[in-house]
PDB file of N, CA and C in Angstrom:
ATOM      1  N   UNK A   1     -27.716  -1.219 -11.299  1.00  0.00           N
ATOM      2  CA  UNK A   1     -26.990  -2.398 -10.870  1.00  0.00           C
ATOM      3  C   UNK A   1     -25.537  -2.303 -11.351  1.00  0.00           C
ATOM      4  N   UNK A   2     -24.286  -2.612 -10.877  1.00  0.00           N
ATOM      5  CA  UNK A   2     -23.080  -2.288 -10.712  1.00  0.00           C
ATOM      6  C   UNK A   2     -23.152  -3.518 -11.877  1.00  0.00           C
ATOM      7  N   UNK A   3     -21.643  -3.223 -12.556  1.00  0.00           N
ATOM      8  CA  UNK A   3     -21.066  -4.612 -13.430  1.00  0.00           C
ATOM      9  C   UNK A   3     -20.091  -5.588 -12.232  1.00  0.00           C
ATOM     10  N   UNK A   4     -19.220  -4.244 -11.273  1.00  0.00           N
ATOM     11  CA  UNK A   4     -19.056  -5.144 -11.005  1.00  0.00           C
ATOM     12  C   UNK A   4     -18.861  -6.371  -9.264  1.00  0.00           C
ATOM     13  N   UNK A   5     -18.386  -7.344  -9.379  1.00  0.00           N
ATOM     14  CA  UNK A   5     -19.043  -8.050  -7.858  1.00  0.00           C
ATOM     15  C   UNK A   5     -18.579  -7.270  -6.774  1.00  0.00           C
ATOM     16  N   UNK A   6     -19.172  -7.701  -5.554  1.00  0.00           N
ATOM     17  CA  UNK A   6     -19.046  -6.811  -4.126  1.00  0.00           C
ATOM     18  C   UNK A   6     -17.243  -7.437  -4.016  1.00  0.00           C
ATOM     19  N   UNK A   7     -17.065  -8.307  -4.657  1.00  0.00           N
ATOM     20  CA  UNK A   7     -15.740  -8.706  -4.180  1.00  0.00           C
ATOM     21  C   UNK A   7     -14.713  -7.431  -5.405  1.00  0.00           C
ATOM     22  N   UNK A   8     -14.939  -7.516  -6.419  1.00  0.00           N
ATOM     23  CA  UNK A   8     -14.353  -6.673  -7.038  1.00  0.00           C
ATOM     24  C   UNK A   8     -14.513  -5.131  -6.684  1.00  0.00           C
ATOM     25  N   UNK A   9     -15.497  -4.969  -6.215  1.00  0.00           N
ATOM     26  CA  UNK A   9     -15.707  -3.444  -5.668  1.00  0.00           C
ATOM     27  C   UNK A   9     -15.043  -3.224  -4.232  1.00  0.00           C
ATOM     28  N   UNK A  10     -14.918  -4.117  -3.569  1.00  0.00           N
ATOM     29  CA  UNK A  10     -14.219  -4.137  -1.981  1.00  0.00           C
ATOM     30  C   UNK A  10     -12.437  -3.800  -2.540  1.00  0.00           C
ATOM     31  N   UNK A  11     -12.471  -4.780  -3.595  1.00  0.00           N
ATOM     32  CA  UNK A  11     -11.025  -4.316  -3.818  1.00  0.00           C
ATOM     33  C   UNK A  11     -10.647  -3.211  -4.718  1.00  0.00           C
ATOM     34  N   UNK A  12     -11.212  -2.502  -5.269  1.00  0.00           N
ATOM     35  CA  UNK A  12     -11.261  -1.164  -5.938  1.00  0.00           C
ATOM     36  C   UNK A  12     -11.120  -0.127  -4.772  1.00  0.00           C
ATOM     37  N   UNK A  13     -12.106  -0.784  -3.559  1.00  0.00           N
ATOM     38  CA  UNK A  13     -12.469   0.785  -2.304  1.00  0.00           C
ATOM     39  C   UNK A  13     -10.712   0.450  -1.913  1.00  0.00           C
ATOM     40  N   UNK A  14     -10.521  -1.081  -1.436  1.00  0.00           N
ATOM     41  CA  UNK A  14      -9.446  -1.066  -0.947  1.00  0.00           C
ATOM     42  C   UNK A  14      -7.911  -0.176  -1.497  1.00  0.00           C
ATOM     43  N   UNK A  15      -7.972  -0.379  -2.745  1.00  0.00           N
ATOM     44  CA  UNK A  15      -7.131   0.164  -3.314  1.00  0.00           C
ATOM     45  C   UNK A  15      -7.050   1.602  -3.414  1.00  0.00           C
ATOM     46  N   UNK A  16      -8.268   2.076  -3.334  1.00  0.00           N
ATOM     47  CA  UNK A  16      -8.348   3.541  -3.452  1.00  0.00           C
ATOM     48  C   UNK A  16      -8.256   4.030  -1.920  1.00  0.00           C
ATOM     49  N   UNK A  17      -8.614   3.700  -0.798  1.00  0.00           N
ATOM     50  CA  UNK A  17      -8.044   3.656   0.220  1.00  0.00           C
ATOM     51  C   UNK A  17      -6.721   3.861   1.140  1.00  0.00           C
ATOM     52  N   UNK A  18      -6.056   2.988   0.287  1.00  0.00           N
ATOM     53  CA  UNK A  18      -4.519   2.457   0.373  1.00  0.00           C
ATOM     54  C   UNK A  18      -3.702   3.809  -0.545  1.00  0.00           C
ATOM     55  N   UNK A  19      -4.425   3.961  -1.631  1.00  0.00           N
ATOM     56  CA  UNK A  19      -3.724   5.266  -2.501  1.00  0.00           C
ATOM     57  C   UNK A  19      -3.850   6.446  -1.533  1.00  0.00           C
ATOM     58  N   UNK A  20      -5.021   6.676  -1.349  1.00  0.00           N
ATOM     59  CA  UNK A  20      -4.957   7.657  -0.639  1.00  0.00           C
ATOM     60  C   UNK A  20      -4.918   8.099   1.194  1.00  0.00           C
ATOM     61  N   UNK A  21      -4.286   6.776   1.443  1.00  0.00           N
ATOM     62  CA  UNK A  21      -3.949   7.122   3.270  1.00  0.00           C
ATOM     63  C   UNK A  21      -4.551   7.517   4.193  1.00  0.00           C
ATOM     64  N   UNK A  22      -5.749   6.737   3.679  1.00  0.00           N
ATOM     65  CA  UNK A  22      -7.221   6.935   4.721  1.00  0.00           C
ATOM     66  C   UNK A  22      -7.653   5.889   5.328  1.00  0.00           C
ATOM     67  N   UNK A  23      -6.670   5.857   6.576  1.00  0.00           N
ATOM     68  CA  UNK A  23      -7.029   4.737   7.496  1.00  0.00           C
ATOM     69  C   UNK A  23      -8.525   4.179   8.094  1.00  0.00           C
ATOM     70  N   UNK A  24      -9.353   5.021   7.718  1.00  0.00           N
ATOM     71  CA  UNK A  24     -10.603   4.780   8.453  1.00  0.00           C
ATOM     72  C   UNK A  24     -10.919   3.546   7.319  1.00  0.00           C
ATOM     73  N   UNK A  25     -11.060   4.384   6.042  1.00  0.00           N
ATOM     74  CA  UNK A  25     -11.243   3.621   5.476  1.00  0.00           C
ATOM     75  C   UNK A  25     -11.430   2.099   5.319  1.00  0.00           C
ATOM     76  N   UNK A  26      -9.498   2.186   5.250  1.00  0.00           N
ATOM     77  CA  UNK A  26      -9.123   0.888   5.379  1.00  0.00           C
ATOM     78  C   UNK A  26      -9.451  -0.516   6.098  1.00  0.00           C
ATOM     79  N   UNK A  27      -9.486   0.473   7.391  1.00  0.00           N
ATOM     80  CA  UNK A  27     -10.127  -0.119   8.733  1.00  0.00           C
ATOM     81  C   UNK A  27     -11.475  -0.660   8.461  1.00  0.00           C
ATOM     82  N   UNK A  28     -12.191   0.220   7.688  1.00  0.00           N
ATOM     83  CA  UNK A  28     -13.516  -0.106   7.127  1.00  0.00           C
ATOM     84  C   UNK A  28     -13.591  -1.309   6.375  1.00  0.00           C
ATOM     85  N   UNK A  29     -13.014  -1.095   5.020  1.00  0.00           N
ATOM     86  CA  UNK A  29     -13.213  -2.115   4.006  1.00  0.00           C
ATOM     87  C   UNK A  29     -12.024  -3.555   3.940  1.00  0.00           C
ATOM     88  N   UNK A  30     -11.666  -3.688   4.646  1.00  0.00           N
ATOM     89  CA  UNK A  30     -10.433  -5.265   5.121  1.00  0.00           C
ATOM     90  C   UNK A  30     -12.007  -6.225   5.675  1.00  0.00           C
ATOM     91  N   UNK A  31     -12.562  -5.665   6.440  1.00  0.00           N
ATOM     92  CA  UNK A  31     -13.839  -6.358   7.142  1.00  0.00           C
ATOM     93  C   UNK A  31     -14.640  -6.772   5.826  1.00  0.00           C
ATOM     94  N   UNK A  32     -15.076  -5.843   5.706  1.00  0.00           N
ATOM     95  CA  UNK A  32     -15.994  -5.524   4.366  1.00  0.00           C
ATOM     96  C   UNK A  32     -15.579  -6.744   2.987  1.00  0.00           C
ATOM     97  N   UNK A  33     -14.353  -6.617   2.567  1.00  0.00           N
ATOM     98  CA  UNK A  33     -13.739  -7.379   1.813  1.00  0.00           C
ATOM     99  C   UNK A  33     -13.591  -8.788   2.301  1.00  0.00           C
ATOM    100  N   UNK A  34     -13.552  -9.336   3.554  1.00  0.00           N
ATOM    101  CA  UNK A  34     -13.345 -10.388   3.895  1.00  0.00           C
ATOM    102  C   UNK A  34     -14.887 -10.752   3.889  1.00  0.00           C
ATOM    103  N   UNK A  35     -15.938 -10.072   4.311  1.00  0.00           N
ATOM    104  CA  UNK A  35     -17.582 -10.458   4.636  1.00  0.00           C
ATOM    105  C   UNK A  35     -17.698 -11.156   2.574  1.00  0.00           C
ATOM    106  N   UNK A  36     -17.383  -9.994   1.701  1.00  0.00           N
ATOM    107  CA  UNK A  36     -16.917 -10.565   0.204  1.00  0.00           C
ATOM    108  C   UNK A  36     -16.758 -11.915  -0.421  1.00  0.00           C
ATOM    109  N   UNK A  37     -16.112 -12.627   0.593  1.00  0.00           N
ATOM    110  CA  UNK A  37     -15.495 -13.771   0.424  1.00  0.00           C
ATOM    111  C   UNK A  37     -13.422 -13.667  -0.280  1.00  0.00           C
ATOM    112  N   UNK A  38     -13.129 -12.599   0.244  1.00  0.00           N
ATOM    113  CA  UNK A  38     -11.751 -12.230  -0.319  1.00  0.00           C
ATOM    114  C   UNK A  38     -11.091 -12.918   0.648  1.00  0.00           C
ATOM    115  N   UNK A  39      -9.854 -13.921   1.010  1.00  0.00           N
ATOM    116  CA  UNK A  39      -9.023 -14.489   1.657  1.00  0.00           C
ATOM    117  C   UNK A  39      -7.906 -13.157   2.256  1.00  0.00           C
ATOM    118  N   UNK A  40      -7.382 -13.273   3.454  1.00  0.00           N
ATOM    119  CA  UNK A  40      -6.254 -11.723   4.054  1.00  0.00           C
ATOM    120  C   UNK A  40      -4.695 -12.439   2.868  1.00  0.00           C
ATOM    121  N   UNK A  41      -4.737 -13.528   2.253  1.00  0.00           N
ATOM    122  CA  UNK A  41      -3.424 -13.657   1.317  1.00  0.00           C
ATOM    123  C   UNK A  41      -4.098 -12.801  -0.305  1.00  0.00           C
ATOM    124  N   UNK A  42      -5.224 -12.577  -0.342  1.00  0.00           N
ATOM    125  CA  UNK A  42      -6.066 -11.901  -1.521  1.00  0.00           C
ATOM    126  C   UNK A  42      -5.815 -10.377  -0.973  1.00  0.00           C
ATOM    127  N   UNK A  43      -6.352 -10.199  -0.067  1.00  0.00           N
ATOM    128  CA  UNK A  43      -6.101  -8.845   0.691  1.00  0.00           C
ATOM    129  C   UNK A  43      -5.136  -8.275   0.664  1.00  0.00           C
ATOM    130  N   UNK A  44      -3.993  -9.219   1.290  1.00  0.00           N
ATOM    131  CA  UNK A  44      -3.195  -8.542   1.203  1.00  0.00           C
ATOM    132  C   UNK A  44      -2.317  -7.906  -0.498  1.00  0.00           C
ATOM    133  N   UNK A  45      -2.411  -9.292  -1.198  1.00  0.00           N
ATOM    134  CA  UNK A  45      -2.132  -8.739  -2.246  1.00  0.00           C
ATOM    135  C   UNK A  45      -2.411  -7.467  -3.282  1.00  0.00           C
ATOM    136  N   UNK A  46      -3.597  -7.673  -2.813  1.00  0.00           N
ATOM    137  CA  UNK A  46      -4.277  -5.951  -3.452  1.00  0.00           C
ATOM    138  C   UNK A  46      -3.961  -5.070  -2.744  1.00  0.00           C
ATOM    139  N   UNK A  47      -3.341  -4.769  -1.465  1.00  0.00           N
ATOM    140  CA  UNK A  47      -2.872  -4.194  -0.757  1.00  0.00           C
ATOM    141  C   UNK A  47      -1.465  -3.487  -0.892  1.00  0.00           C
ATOM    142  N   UNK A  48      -0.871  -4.570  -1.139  1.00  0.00           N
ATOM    143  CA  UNK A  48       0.515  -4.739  -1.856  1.00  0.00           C
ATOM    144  C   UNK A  48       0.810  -4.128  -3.577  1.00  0.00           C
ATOM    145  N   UNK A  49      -0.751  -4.176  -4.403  1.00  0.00           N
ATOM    146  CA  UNK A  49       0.106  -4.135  -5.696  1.00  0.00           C
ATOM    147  C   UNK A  49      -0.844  -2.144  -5.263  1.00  0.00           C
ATOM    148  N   UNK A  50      -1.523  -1.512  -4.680  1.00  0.00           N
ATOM    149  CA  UNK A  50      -1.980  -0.514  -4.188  1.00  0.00           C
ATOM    150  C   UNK A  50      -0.999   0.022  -4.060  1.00  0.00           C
ATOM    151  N   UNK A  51      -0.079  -0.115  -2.827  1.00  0.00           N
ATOM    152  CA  UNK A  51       1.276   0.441  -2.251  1.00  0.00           C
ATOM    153  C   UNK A  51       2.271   0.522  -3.704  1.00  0.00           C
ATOM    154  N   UNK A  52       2.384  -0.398  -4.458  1.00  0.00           N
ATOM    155  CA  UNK A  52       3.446   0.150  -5.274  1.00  0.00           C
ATOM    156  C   UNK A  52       2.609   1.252  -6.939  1.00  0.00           C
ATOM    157  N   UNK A  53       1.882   1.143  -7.018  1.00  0.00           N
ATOM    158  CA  UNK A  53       0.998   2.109  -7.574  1.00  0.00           C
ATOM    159  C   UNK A  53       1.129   3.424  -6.841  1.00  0.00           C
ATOM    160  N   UNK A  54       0.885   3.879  -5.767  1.00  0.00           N
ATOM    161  CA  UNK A  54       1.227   5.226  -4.562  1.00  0.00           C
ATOM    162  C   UNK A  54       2.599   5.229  -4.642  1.00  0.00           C
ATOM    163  N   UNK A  55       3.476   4.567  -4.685  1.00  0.00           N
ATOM    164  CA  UNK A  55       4.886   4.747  -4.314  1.00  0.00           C
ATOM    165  C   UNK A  55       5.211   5.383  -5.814  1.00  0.00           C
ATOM    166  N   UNK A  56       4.733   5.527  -7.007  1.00  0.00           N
ATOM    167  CA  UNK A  56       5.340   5.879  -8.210  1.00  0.00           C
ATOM    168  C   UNK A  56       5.170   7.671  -7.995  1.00  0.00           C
ATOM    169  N   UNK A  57       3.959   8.301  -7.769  1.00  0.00           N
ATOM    170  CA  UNK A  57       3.840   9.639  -7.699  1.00  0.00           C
ATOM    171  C   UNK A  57       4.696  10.095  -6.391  1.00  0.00           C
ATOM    172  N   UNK A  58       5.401   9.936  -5.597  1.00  0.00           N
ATOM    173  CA  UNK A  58       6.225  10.064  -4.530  1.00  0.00           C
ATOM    174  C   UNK A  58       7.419  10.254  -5.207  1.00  0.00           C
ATOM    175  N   UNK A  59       7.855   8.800  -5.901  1.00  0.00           N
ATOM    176  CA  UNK A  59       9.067   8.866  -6.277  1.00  0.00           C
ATOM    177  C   UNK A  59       9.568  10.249  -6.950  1.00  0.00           C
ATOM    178  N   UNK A  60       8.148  10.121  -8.009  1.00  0.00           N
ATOM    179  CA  UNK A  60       8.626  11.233  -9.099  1.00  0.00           C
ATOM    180  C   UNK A  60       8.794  12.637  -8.941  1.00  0.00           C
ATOM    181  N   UNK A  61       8.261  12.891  -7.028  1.00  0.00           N
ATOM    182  CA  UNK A  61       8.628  14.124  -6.865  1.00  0.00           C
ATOM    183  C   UNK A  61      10.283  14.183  -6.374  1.00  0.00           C
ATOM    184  N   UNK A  62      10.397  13.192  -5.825  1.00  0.00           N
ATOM    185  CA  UNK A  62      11.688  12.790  -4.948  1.00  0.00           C
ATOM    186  C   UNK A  62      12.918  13.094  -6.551  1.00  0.00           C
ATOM    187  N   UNK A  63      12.773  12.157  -7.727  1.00  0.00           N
ATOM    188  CA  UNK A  63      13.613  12.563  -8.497  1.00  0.00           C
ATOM    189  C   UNK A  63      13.700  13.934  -9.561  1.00  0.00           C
ATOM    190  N   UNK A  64      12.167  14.631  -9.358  1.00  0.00           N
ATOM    191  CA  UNK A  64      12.294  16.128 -10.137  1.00  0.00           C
ATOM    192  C   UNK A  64      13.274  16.708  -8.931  1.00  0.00           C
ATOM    193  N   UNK A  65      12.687  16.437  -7.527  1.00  0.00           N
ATOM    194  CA  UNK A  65      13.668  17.786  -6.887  1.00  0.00           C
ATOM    195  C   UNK A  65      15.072  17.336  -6.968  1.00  0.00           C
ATOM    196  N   UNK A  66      15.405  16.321  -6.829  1.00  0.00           N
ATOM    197  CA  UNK A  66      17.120  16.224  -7.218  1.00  0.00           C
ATOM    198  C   UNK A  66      17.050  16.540  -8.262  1.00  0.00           C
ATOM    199  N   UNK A  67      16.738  16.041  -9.557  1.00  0.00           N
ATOM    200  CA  UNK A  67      17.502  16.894 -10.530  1.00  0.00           C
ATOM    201  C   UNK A  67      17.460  18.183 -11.002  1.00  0.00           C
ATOM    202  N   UNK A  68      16.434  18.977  -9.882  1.00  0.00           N
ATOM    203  CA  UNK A  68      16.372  20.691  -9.666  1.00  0.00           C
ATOM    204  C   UNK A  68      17.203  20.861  -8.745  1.00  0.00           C
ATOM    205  N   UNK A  69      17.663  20.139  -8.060  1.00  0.00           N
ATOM    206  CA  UNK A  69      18.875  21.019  -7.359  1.00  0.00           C
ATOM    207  C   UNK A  69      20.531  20.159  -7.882  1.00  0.00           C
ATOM    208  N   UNK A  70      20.300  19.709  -9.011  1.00  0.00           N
ATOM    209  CA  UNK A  70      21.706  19.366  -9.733  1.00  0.00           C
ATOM    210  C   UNK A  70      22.097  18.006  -9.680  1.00  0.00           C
ATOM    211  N   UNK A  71      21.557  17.231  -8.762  1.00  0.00           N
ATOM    212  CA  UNK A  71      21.783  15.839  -8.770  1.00  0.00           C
ATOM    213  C   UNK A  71      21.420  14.949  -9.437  1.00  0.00           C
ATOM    214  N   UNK A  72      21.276  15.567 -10.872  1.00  0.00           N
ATOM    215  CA  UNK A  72      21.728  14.642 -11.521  1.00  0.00           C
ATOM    216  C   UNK A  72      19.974  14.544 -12.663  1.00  0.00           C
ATOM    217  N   UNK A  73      19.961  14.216 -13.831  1.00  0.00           N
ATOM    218  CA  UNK A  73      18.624  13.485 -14.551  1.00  0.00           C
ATOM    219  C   UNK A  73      18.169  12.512 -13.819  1.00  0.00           C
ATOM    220  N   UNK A  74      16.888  12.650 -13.745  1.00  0.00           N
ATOM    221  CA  UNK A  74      15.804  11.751 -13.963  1.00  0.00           C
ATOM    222  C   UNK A  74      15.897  10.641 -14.610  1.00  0.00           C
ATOM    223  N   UNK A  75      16.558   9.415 -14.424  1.00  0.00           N
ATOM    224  CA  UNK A  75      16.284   8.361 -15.159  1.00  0.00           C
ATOM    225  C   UNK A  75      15.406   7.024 -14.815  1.00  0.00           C
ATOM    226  N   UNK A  76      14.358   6.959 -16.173  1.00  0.00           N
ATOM    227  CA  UNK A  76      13.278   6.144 -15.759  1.00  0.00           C
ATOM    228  C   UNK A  76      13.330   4.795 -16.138  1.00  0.00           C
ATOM    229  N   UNK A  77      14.908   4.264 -16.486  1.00  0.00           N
ATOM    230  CA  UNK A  77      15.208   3.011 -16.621  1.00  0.00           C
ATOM    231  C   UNK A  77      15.820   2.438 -15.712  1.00  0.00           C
ATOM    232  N   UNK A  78      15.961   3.066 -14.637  1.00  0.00           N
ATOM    233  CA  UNK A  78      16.954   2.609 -13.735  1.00  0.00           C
ATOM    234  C   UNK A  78      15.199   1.837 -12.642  1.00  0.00           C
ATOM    235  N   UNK A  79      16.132   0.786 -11.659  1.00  0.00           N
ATOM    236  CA  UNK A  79      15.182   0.077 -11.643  1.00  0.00           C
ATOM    237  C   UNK A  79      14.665   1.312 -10.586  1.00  0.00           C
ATOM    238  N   UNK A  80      13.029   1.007  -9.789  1.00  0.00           N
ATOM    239  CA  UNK A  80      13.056   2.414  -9.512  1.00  0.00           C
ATOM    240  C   UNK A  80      12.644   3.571  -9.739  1.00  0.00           C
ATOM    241  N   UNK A  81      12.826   3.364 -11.233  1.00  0.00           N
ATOM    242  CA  UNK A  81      12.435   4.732 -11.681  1.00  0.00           C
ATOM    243  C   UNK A  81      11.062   5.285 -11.666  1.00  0.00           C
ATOM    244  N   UNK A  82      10.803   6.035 -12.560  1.00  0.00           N
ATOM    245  CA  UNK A  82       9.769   6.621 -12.831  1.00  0.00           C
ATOM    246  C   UNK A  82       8.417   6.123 -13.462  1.00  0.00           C
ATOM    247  N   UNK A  83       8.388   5.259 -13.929  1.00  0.00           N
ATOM    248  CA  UNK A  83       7.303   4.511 -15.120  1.00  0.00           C
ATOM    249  C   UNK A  83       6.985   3.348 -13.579  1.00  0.00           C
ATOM    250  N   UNK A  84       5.647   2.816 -13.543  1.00  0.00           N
ATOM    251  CA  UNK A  84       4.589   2.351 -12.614  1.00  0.00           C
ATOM    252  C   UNK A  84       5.326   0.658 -13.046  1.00  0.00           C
ATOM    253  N   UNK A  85       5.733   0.293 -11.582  1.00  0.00           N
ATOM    254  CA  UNK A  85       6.249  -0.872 -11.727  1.00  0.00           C
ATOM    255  C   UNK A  85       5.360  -1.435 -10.766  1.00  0.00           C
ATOM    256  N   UNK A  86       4.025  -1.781 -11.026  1.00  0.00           N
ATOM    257  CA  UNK A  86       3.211  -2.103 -10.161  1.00  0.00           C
ATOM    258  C   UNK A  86       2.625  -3.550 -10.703  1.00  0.00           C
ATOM    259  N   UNK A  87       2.669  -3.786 -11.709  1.00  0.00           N
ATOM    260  CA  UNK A  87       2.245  -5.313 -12.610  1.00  0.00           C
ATOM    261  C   UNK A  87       3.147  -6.357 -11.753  1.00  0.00           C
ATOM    262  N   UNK A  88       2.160  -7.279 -11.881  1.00  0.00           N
ATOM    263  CA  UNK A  88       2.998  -8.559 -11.404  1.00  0.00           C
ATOM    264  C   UNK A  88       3.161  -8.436  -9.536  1.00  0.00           C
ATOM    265  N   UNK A  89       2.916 -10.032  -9.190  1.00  0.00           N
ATOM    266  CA  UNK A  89       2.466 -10.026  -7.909  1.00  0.00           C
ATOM    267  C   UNK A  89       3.868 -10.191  -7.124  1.00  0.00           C
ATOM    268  N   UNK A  90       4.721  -9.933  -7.346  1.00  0.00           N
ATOM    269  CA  UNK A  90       6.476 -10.324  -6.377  1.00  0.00           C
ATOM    270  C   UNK A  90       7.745  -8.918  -7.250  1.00  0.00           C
ATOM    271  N   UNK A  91       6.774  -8.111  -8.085  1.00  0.00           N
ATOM    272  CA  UNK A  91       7.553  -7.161  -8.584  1.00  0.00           C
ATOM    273  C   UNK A  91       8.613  -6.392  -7.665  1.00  0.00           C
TER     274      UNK A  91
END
């Protein structure tokens, strides 16, 4: 028996879904998550804090190759940067 609810597990698939750009998926579990009892303003939000979680390993290739071809350090204070700015629901 799982710890945890079909609603918390819909949004785990969702998220892992969303990380990894598998539309079937997705297509799959939005249904799935709503049968849950998850609201599409719940949805979407897990949707939303998913996307900026994926957007951090992108970035960080985007700023190694500039600063391998001279443009400059890597800085992970700039907003942007490198460190997972995925907390918080309007980040």
């Amino acid at each position: 028996m799982s710890e945890l609810s079909n609603r918390e597990q819909e949004l785990v698939a969702l998220g892992a879904a969303i990380a990894c750009n598998c539309l079937s998926c997705i297509e799959y579990h939005i249904p799935e998550a709503r049968k849950a009892g998850l609201s599409d303003g719940q949805i979407k939000e897990a949707a939303q804090i998913a996307d900026k979680v994926r957007r951090v390993p992108a970035r960080l290739v985007l700023q190694t190759t500039l600063a391998r071809i001279g443009e400059g350090p890597i800085d992970l204070a700039e907003p942007g940067g490198a460190g997972c700015d995925c907390t918080g629901a309007d980040g």
